[in-house]
Protein backbone atom coordinates (compact mmCIF):
# COMPACT_ATOMS: atom_id res chain seq x y z
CA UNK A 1 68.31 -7.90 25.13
CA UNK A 2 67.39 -4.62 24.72
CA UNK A 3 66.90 -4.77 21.11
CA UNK A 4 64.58 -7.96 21.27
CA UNK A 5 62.46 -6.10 24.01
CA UNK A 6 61.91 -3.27 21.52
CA UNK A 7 60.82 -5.95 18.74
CA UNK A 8 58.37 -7.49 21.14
CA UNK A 9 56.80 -3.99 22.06
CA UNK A 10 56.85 -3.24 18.10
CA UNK A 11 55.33 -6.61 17.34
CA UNK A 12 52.43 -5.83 20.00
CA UNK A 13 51.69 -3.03 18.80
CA UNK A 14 51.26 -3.72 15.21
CA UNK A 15 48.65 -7.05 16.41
CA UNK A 16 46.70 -4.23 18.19
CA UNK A 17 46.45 -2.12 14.93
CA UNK A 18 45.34 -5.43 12.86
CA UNK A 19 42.68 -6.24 15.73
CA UNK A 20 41.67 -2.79 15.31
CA UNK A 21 41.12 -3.48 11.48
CA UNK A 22 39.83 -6.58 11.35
CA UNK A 23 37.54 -6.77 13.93
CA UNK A 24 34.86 -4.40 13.52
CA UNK A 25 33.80 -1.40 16.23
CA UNK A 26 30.56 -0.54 16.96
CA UNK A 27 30.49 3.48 17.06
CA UNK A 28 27.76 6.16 18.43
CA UNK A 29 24.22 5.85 16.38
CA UNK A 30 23.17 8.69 14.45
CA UNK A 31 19.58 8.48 15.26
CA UNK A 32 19.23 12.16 12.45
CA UNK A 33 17.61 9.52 9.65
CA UNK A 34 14.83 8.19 9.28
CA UNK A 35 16.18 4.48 8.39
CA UNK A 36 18.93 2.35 9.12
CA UNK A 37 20.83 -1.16 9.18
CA UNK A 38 21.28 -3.50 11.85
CA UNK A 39 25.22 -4.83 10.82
CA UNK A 40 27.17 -7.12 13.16
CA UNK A 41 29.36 -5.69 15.70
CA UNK A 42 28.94 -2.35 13.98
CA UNK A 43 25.77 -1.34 15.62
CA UNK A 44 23.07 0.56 13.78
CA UNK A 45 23.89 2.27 10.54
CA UNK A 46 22.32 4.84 9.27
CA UNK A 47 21.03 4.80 5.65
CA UNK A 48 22.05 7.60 3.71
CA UNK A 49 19.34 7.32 0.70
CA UNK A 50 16.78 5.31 1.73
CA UNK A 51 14.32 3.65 -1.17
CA UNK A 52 11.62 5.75 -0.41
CA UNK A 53 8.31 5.08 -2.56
CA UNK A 54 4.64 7.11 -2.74
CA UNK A 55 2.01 5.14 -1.40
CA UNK A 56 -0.15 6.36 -4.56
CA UNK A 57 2.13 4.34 -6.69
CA UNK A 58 1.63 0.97 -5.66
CA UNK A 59 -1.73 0.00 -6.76
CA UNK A 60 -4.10 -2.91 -7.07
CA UNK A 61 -3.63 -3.56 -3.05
CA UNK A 62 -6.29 -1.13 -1.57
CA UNK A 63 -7.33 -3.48 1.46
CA UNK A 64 -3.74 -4.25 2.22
CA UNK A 65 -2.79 -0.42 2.11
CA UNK A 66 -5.77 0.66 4.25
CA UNK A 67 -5.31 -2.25 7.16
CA UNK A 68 -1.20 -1.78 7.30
CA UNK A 69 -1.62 2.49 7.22
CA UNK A 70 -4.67 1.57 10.27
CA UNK A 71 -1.91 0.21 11.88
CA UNK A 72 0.88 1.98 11.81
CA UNK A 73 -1.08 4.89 12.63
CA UNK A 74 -2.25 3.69 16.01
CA UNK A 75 1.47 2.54 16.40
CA UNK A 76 2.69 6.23 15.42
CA UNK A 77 0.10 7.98 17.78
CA UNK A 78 1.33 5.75 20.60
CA UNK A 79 -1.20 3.34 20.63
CA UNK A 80 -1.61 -0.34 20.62
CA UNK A 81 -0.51 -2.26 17.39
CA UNK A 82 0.05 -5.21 15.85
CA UNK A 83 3.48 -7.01 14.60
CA UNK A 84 2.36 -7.45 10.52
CA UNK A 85 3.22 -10.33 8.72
CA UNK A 86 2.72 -9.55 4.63
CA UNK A 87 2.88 -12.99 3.04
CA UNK A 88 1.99 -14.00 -0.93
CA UNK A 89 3.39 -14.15 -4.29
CA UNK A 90 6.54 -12.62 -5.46
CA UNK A 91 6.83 -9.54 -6.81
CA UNK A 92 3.46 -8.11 -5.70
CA UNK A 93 4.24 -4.95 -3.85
CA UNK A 94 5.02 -6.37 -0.14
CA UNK A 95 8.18 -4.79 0.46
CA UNK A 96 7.30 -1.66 -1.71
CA UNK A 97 4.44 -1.06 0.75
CA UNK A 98 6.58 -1.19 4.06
CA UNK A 99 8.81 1.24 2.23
CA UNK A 100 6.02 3.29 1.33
CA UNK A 101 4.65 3.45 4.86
CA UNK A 102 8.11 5.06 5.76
CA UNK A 103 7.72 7.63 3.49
CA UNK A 104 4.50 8.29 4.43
CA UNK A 105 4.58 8.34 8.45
CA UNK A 106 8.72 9.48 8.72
CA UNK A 107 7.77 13.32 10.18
CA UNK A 108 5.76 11.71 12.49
CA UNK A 109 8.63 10.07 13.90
CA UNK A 110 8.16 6.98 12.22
CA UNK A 111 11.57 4.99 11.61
CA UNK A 112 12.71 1.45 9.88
CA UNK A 113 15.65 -0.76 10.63
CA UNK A 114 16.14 -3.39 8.15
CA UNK A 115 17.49 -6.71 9.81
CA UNK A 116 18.84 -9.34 7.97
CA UNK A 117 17.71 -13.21 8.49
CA UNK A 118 21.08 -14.46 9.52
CA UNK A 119 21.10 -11.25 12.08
CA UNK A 120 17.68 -12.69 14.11
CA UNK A 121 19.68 -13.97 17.00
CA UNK A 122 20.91 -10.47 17.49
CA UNK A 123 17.20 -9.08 17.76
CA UNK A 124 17.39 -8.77 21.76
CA UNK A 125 20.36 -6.25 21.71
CA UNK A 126 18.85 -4.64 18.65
CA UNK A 127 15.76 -3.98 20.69
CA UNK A 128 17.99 -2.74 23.56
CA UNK A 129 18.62 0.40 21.22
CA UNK A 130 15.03 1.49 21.72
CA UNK A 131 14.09 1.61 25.10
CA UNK A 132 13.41 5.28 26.04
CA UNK A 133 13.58 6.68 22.55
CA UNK A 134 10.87 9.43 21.29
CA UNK A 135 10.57 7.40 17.90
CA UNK A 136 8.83 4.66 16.89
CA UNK A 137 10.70 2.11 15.27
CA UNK A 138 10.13 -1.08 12.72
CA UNK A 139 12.40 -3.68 12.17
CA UNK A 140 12.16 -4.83 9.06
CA UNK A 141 12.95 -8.90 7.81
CA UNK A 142 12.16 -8.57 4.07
CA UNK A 143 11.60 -12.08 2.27
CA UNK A 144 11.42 -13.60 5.62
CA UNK A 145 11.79 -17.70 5.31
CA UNK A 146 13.13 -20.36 7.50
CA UNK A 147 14.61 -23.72 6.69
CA UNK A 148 13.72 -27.32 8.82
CA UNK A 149 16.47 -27.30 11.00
CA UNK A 150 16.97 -23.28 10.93
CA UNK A 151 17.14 -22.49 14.88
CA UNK A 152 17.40 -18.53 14.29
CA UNK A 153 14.05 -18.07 13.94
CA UNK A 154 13.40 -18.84 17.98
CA UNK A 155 15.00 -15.70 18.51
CA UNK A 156 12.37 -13.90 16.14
CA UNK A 157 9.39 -15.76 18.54
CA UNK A 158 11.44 -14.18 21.78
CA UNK A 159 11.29 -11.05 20.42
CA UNK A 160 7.77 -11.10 19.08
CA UNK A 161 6.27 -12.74 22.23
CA UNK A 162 8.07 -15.01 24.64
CA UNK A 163 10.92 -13.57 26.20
CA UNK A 164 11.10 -12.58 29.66
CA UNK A 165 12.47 -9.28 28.93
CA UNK A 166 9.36 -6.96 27.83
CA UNK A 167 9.67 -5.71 24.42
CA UNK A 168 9.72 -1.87 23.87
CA UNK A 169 6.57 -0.25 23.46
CA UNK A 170 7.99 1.65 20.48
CA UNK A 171 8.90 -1.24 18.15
CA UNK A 172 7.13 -3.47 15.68
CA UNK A 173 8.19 -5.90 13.40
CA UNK A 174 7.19 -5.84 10.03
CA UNK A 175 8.15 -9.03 7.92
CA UNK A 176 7.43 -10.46 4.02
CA UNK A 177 7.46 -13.44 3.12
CA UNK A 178 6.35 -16.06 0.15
CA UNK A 179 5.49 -18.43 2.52
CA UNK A 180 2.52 -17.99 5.06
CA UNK A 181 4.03 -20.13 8.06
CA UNK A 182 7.68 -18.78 7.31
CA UNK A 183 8.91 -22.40 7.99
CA UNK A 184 8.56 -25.24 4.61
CA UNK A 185 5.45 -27.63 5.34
CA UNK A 186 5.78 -31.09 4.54
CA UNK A 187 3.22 -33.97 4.15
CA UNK A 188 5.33 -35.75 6.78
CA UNK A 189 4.09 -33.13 9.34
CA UNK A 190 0.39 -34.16 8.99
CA UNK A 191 0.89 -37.90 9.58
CA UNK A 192 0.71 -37.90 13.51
CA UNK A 193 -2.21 -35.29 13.75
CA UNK A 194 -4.78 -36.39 15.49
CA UNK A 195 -9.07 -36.36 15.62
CA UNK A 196 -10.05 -36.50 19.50
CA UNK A 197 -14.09 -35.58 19.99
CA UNK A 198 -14.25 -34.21 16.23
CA UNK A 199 -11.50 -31.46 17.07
CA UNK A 200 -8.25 -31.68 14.92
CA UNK A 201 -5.17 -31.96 17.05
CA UNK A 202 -2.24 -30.79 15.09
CA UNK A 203 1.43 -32.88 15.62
CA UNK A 204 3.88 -30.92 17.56
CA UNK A 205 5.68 -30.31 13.82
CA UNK A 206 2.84 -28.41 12.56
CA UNK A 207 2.07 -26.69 16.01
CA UNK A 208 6.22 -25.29 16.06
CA UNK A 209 5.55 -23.78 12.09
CA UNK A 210 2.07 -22.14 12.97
CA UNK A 211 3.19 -20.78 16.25
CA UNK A 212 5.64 -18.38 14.56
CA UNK A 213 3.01 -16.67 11.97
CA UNK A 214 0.48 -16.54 14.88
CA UNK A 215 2.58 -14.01 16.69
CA UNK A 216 2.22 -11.71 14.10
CA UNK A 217 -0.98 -9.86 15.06
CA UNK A 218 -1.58 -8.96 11.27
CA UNK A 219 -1.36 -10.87 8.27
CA UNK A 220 -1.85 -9.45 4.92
CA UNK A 221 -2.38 -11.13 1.94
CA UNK A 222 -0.73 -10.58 -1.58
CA UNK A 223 -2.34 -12.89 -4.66
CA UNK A 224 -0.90 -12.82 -8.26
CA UNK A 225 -2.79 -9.79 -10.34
CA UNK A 226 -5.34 -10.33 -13.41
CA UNK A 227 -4.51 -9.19 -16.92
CA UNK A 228 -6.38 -6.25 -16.10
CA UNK A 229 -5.00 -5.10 -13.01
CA UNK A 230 -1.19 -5.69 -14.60
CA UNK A 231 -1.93 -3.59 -17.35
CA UNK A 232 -3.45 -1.04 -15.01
CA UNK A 233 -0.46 -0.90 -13.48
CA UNK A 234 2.00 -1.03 -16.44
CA UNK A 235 0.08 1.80 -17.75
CA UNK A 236 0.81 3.81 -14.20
CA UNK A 237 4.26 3.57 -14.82
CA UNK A 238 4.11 4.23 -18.69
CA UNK A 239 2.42 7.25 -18.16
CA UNK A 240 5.27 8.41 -15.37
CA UNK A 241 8.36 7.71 -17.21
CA UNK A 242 6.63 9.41 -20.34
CA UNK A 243 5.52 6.86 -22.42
CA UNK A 244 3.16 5.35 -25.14
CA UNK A 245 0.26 3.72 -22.25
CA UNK A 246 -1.63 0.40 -23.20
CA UNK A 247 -3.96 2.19 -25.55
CA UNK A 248 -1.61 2.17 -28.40
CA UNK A 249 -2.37 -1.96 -29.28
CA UNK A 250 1.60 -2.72 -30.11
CA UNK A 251 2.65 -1.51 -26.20
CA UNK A 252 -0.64 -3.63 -24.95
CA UNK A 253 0.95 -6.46 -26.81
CA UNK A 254 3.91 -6.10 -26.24
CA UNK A 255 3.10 -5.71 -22.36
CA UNK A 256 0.75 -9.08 -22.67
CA UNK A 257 3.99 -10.88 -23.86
CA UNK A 258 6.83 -9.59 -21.39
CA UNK A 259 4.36 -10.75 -18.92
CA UNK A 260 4.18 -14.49 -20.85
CA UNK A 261 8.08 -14.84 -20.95
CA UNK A 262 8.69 -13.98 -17.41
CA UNK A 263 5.71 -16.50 -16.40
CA UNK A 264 4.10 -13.91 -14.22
CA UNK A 265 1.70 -10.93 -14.09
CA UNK A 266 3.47 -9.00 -10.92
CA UNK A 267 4.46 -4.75 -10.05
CA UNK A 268 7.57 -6.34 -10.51
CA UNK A 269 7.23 -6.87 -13.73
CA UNK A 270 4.93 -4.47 -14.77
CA UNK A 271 7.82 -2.15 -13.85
CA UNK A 272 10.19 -4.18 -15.67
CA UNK A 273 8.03 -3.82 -18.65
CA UNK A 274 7.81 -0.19 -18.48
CA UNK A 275 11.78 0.98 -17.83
CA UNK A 276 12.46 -1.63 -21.13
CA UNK A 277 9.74 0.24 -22.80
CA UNK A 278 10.28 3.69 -22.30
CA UNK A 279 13.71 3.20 -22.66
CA UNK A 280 13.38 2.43 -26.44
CA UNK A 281 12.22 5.69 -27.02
């Protein structure tokens, strides 16, 4: 009897250890860096290197720059600002330039938490972290899309304006996205609008996808670049990883047709083009 009571007690505790492995704990933030990750049951991690980028490097998006720094400097002095939605083609600079904004506002107590799609739901107790903190914080949902019968994103539209809890003073949201509704639009969506009077009366399928962009305050748009602003920018990046620039006709060419075979004129690319280049010696 004795011996089967010590096997039970031995048995309990090694199910304690392998709940203690396998489910995860959340531990104490360490709120000394300036960005972090919003993981599952684990809390807030910090982010040890961050991807931080100059805002003099990402070119060809002046108007977009100036109205997202406007912004987030009203939002790092403690004044009102908007939730920014940066929506557009792939590969043009959106998430480089709310990386870049990091970078550029951190000492002023500026701080980014990157939240993952499937994480949304979890954007109330995220949010929970802030209240009474000295910094000003930005969650950010990079390539930000939803599907039909995705539900998350109602959590997203509590958080951005809806909920009856009051969001924190000292948090934004700053989201990218291809697509400029976030949800897919279908020509199914159209068929029960309505004309009453000469006014347009969207169906309540096309009311539910606008009503999610329109919370963001800010939208910025990002449009494929010209030949000439893609080789403006290939020759930026050229010229910093020490390199032959567009001048010399066989890297022009050569630029032209990376650009062809990938289908696209993008930074992406232009970057792409550059590292292969360079690289060759």
């Amino acid at each position: 009897m004795a011996d089967a009571e010590k096997l039970l007690k031995r048995a309990g505790l090694l199910l304690a250890r392998l709940e203690q492995l396998l489910e995860p704990v959340a531990t104490e933030t360490d709120w000394n860096h300036i960005a972090f990750r919003w993981r599952r049951g684990r809390g807030l991690q910090p982010v040890a290197h961050p991807h931080l980028i100059a805002l003099e490097s990402l070119l060809c998006m002046e108007p977009q720059k100036q109205e997202i720094i406007r912004n987030t400097l009203q939002f790092v002095a403690g004044r009102s600002a908007n939730n920014v939605l940066l929506w557009g083609s792939r590969g043009t600079g959106k998430s480089s330039l709310i990386k870049a904004i990091l970078h550029a506002f951190s000492e002023r107590g500026l701080r980014l938490v990157e939240v993952e799609k499937e994480d949304l739901i979890d954007l109330p107790d995220i949010v929970d972290h802030f209240y009474g903190r000295s910094e000003r914080f930005i969650l950010f949902c990079d390539d930000l899309s939803f599907e039909a019968d995705d539900a998350s994103y109602k959590s997203l539209k509590a958080v951005l304006d809806g909920s009856i809890a009051a969001p924190p003073e000292n948090v934004l949201i700053y989201a990218t996205s291809n697509r400029r509704h976030l949800l897919p639009e279908y020509m199914r969506d159209n068929l029960d609008t309505r004309v009453v009077q000469g006014e347009i009366h969207h169906s309540e399928g096309v009311e539910e996808k606008i009503s999610l962009s329109e919370r963001f305050g800010l939208w910025l748009s990002f449009y494929p670049f010209n030949q000439e602003e893609y080789l403006h920018i290939v020759d930026h990046w050229l010229a910093a990883l020490g390199a032959h620039t567009t001048t010399d006709e066989a890297t022009r060419t050569a630029a032209l047709q990376w650009a062809l075979k990938r289908g696209s004129r993008s930074g992406r690319v232009a970057l792409q083009f550059a590292r292969d280049w360079a690289g060759r010696g």
